[in-house]
N, C-alpha and C. Protein backbone atom coordinates (compact mmCIF):
# COMPACT_ATOMS: atom_id res chain seq x y z
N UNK A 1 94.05 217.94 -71.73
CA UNK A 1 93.18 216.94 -72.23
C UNK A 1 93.97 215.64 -72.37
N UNK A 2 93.19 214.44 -71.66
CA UNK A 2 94.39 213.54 -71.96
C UNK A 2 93.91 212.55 -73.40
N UNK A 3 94.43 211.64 -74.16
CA UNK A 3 94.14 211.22 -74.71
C UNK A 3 94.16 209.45 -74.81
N UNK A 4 93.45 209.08 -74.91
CA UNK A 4 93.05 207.58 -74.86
C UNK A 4 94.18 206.52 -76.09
N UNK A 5 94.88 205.62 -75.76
CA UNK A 5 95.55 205.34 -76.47
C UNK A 5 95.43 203.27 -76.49
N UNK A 6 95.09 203.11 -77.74
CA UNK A 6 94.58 201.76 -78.24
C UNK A 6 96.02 200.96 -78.01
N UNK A 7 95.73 199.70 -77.49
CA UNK A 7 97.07 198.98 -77.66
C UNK A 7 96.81 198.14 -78.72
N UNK A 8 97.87 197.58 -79.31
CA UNK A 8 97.90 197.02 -80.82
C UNK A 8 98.04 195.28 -80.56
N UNK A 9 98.46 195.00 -79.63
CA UNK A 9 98.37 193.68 -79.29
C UNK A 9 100.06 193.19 -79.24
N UNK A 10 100.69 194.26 -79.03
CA UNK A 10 102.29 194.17 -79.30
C UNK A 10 102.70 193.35 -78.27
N UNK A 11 101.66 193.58 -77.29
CA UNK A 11 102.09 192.65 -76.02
C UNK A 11 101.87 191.17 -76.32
N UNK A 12 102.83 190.51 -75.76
CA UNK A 12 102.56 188.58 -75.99
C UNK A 12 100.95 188.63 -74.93
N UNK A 13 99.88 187.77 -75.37
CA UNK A 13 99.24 187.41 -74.65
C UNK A 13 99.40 186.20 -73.41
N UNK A 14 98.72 186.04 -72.35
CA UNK A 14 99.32 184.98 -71.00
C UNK A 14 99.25 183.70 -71.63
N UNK A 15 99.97 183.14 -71.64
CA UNK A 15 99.70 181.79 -71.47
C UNK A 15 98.94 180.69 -70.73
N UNK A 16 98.10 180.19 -70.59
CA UNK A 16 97.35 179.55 -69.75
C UNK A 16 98.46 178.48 -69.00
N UNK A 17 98.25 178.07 -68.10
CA UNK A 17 99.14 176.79 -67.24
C UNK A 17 98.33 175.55 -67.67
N UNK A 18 99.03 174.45 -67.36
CA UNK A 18 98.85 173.22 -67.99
C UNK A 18 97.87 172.71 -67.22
N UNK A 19 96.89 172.31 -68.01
CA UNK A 19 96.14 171.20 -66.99
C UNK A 19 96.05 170.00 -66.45
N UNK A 20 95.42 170.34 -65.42
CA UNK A 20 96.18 168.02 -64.42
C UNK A 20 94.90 167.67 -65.64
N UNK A 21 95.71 166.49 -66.24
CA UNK A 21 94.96 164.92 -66.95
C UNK A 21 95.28 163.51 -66.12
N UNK A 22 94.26 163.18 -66.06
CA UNK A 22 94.03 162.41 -65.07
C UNK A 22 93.64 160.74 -65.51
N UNK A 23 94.47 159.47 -65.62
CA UNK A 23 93.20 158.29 -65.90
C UNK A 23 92.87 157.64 -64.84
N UNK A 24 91.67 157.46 -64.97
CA UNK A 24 90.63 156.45 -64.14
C UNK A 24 89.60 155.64 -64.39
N UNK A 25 88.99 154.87 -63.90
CA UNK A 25 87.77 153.91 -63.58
C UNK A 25 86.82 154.21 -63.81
N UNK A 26 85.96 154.48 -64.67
CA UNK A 26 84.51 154.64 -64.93
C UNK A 26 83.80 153.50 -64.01
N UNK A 27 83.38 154.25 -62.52
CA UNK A 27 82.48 153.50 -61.50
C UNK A 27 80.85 153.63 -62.21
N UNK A 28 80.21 154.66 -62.11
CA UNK A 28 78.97 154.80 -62.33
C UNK A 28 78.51 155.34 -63.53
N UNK A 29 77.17 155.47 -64.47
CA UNK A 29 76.64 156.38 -64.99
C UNK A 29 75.54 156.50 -65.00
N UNK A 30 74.82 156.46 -64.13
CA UNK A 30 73.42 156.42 -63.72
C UNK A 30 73.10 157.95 -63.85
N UNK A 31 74.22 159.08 -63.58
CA UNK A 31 73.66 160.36 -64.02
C UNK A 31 73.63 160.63 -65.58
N UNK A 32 72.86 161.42 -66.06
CA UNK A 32 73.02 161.96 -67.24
C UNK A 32 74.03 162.90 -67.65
N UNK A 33 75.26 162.92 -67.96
CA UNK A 33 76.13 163.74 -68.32
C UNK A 33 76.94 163.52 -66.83
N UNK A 34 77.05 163.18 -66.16
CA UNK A 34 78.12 162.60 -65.07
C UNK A 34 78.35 161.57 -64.86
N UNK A 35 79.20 161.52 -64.95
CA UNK A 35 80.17 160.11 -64.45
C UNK A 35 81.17 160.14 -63.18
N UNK A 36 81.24 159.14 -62.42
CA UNK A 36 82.08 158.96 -61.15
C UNK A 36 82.81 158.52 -61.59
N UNK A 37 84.41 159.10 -61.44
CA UNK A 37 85.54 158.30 -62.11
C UNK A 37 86.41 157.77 -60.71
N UNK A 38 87.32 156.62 -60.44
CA UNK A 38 87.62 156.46 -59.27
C UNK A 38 89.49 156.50 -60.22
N UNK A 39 90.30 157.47 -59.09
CA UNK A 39 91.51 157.31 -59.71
C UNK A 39 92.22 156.77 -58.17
N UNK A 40 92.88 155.22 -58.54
CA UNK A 40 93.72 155.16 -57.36
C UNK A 40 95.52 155.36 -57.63
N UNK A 41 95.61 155.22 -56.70
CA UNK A 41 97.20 155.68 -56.49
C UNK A 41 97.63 155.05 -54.83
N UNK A 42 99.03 155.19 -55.23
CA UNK A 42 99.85 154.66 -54.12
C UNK A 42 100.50 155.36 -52.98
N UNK A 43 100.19 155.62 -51.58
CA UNK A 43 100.66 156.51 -51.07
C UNK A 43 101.55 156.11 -49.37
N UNK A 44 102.46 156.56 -49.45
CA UNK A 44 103.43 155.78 -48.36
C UNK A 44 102.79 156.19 -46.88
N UNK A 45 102.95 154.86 -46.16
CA UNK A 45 101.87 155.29 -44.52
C UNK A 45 103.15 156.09 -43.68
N UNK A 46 102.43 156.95 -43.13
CA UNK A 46 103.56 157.44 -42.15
C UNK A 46 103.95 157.13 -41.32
N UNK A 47 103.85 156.07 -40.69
CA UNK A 47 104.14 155.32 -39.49
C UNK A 47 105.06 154.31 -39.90
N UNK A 48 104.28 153.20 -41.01
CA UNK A 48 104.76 151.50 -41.08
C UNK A 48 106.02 152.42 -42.37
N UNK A 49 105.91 153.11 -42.91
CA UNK A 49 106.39 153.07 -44.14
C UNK A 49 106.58 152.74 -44.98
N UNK A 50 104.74 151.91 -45.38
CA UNK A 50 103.99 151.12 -46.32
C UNK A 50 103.72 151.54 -47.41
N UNK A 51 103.52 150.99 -48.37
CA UNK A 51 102.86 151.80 -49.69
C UNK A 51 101.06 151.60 -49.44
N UNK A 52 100.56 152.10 -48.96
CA UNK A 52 98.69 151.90 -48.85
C UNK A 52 97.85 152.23 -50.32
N UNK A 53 97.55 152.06 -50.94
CA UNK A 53 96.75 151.74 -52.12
C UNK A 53 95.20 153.32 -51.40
N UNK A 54 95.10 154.07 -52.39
CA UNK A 54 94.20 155.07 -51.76
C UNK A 54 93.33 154.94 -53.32
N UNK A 55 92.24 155.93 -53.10
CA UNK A 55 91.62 156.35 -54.42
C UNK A 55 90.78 157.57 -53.70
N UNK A 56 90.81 158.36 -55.23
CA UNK A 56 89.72 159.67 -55.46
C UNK A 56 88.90 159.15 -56.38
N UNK A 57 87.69 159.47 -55.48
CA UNK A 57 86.28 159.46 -56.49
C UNK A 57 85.98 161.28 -57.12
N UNK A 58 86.04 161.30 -58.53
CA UNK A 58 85.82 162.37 -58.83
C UNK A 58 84.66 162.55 -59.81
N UNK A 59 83.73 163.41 -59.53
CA UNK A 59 82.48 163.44 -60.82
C UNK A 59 82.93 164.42 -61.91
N UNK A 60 82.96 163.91 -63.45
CA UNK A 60 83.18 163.86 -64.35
C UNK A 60 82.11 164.22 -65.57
N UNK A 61 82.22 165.52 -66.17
CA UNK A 61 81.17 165.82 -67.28
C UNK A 61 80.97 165.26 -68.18
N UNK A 62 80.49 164.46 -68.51
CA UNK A 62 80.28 163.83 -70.25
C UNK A 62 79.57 164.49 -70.70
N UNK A 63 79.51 165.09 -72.03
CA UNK A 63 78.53 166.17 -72.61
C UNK A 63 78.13 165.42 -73.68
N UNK A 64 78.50 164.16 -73.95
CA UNK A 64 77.56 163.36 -75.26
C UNK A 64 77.56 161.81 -74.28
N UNK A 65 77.68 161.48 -73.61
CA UNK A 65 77.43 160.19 -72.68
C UNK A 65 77.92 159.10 -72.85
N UNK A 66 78.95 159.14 -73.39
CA UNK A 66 79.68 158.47 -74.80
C UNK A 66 80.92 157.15 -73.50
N UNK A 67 80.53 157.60 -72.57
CA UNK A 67 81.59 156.50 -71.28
C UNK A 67 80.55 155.51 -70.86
N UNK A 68 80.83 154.46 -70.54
CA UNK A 68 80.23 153.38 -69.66
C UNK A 68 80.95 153.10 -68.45
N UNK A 69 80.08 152.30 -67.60
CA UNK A 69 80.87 151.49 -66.63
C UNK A 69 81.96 150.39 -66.61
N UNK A 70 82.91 150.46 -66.40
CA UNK A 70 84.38 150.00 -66.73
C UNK A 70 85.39 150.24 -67.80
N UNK A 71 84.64 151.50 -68.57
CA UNK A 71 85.87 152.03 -69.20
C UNK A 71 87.18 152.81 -68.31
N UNK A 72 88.57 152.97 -68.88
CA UNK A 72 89.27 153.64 -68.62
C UNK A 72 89.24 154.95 -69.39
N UNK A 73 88.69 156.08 -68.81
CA UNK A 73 88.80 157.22 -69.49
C UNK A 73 89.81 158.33 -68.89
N UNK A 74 89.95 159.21 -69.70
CA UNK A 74 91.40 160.54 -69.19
C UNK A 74 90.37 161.78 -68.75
N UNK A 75 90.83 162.33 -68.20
CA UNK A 75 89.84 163.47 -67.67
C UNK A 75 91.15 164.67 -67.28
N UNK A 76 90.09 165.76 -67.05
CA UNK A 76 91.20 166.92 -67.50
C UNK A 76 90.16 167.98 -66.60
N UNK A 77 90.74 168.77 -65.44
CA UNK A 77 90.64 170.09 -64.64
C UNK A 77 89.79 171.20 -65.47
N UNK A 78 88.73 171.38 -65.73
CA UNK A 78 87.82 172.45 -65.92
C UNK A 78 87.37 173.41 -64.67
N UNK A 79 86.74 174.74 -65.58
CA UNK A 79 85.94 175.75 -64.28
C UNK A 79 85.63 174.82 -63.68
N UNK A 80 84.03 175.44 -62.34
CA UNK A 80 83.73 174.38 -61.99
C UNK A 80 82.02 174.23 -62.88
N UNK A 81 81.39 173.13 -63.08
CA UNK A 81 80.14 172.83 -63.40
C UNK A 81 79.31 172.74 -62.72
N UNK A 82 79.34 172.19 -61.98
CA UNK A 82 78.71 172.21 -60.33
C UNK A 82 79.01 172.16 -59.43
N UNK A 83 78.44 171.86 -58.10
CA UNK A 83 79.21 172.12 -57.15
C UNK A 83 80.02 170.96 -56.51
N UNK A 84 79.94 170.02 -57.39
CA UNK A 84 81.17 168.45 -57.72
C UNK A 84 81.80 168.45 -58.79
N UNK A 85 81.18 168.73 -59.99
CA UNK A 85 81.99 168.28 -61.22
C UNK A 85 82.87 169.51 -61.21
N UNK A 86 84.60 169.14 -61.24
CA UNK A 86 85.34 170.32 -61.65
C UNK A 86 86.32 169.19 -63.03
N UNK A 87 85.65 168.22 -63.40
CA UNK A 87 86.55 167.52 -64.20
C UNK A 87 85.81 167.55 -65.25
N UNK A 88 86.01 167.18 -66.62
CA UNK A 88 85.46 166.82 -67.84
C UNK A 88 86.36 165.63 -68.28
N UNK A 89 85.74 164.86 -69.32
CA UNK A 89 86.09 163.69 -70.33
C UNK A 89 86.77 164.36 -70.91
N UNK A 90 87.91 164.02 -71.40
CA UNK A 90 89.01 163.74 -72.62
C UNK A 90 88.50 162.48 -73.57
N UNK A 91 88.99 162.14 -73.16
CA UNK A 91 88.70 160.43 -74.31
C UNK A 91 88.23 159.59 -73.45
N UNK A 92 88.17 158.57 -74.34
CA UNK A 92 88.27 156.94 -73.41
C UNK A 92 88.99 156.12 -74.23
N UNK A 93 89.89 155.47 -72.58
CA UNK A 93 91.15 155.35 -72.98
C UNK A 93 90.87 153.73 -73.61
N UNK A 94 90.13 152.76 -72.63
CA UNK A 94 89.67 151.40 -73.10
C UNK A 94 88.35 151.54 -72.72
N UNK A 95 87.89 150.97 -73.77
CA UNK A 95 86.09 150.43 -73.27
C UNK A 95 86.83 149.22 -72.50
N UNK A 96 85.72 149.23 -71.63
CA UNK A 96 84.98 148.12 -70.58
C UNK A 96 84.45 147.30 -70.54
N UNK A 97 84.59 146.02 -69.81
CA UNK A 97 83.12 145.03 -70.47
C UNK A 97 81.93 145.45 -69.04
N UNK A 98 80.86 145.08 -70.30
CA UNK A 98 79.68 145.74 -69.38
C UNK A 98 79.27 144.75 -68.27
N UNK A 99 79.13 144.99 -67.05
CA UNK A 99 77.69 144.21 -66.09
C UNK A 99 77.22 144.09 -65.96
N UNK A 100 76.30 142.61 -66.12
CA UNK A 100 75.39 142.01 -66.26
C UNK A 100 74.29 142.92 -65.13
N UNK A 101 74.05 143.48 -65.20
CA UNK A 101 72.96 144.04 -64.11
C UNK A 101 72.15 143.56 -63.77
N UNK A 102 71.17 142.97 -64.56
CA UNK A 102 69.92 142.28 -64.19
C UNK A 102 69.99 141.37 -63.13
N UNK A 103 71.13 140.52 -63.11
CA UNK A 103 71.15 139.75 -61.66
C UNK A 103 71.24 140.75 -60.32
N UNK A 104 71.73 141.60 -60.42
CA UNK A 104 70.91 142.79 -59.16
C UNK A 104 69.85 143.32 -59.12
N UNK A 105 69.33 143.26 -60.34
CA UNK A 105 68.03 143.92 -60.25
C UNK A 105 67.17 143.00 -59.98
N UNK A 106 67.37 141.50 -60.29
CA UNK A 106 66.63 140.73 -59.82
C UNK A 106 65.89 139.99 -60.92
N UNK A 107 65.72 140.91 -62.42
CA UNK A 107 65.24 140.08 -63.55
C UNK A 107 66.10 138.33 -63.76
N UNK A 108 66.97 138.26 -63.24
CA UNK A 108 67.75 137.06 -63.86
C UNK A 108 66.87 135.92 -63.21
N UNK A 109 66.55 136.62 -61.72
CA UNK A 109 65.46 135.42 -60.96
C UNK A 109 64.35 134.90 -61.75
N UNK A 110 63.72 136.11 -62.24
CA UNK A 110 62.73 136.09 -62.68
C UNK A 110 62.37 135.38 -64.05
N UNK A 111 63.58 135.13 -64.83
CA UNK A 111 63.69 135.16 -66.42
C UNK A 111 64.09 133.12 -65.80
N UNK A 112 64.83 132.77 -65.06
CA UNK A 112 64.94 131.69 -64.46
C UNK A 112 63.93 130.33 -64.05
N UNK A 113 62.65 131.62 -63.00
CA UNK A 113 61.73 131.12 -62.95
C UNK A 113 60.26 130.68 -64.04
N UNK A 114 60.49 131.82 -64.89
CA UNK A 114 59.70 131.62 -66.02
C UNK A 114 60.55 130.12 -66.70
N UNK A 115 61.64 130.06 -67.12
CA UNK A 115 62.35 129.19 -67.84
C UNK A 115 62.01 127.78 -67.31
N UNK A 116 61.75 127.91 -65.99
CA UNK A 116 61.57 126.25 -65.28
C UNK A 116 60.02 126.03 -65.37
N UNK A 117 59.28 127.24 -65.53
CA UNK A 117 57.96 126.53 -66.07
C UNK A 117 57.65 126.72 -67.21
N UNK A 118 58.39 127.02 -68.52
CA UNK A 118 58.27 126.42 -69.32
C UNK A 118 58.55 125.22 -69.56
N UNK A 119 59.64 124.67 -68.89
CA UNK A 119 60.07 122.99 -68.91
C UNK A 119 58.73 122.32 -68.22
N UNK A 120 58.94 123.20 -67.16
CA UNK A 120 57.37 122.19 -66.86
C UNK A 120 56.32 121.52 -67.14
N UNK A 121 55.73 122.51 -67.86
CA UNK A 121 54.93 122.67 -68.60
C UNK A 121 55.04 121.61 -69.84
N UNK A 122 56.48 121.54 -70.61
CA UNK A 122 56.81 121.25 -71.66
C UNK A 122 56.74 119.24 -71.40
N UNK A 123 57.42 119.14 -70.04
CA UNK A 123 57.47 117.65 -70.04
C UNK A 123 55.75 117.29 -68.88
N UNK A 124 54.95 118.11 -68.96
CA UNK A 124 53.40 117.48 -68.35
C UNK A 124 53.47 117.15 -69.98
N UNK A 125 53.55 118.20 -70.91
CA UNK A 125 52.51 117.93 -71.88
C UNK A 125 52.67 116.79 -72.86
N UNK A 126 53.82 115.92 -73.00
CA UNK A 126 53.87 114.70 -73.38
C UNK A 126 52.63 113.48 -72.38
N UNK A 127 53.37 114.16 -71.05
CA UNK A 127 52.58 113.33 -70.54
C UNK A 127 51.01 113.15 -70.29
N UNK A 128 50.21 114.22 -70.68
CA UNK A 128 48.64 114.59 -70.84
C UNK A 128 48.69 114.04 -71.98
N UNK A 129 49.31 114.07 -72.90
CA UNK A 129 49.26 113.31 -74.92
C UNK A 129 49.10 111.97 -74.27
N UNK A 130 49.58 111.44 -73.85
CA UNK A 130 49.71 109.74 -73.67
C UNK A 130 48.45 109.47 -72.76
N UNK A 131 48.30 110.16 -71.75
CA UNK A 131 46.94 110.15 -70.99
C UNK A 131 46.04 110.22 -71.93
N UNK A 132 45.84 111.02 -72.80
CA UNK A 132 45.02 110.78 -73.62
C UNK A 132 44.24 110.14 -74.47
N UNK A 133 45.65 109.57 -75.07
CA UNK A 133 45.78 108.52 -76.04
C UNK A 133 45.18 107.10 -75.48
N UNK A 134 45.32 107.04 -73.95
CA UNK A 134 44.60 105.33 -73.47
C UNK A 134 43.22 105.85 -72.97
């Protein structure tokens, strides 16, 4: 008969290996809980024996949404989340200043054109008062 024998934990448990932390560029957040982080780096050409300027775009978990566009945040090697995100947020390292967006979207035209007919508007209407007045 053999008998089954409990281990007590006498053994050291593994140690996990260190994880790559990473800083980069908060490009996008148009996803909800992802972010595109762009990390560049410097890498020598094999030919000229240049330093060429490269970057990785990597998608990035935010689980409270807490990054914007142009922060510097740290990011750190997780399972994977999907079948892009293998990174998550650490911190953020600097907030960012934000971009004006609306001039791409096109409201700035719009907020512009309203503004010039209110002037418009604003200098007829002295001039309808005085029409009036004779």
């Amino acid at each position: 008969m053999t008998t089954a024998t409990k281990s007590t934990g006498t053994q050291a448990p593994e140690k996990r290996k260190l994880r790559t932390r990473l800083i980069g560029l908060v490009t996008s957040d148009k996803v909800t809980k992802t972010r595109k982080v762009v990390i560049e780096y410097l890498a020598r050409h094999a030919k000229y024996n240049k330093y060429v300027k490269r970057q990785t775009v990597l998608h990035v978990h935010d689980e409270n949404n807490e990054s914007r566009t142009g922060d510097h945040v740290e990011v750190m090697t997780c399972r994977p989340i999907s079948k892009t995100k293998t990174y998550r947020l650490i911190r953020i390292v600097t907030k960012g200043t934000q971009i004006d967006t609306s001039i791409i979207e096109g409201e700035a035209s719009k907020l512009f054109e309203k503004k010039k007919q209110e002037q418009a508007a604003k200098t007829a209407a002295p001039a309808t008062a005085e029409a009036a007045k004779e």
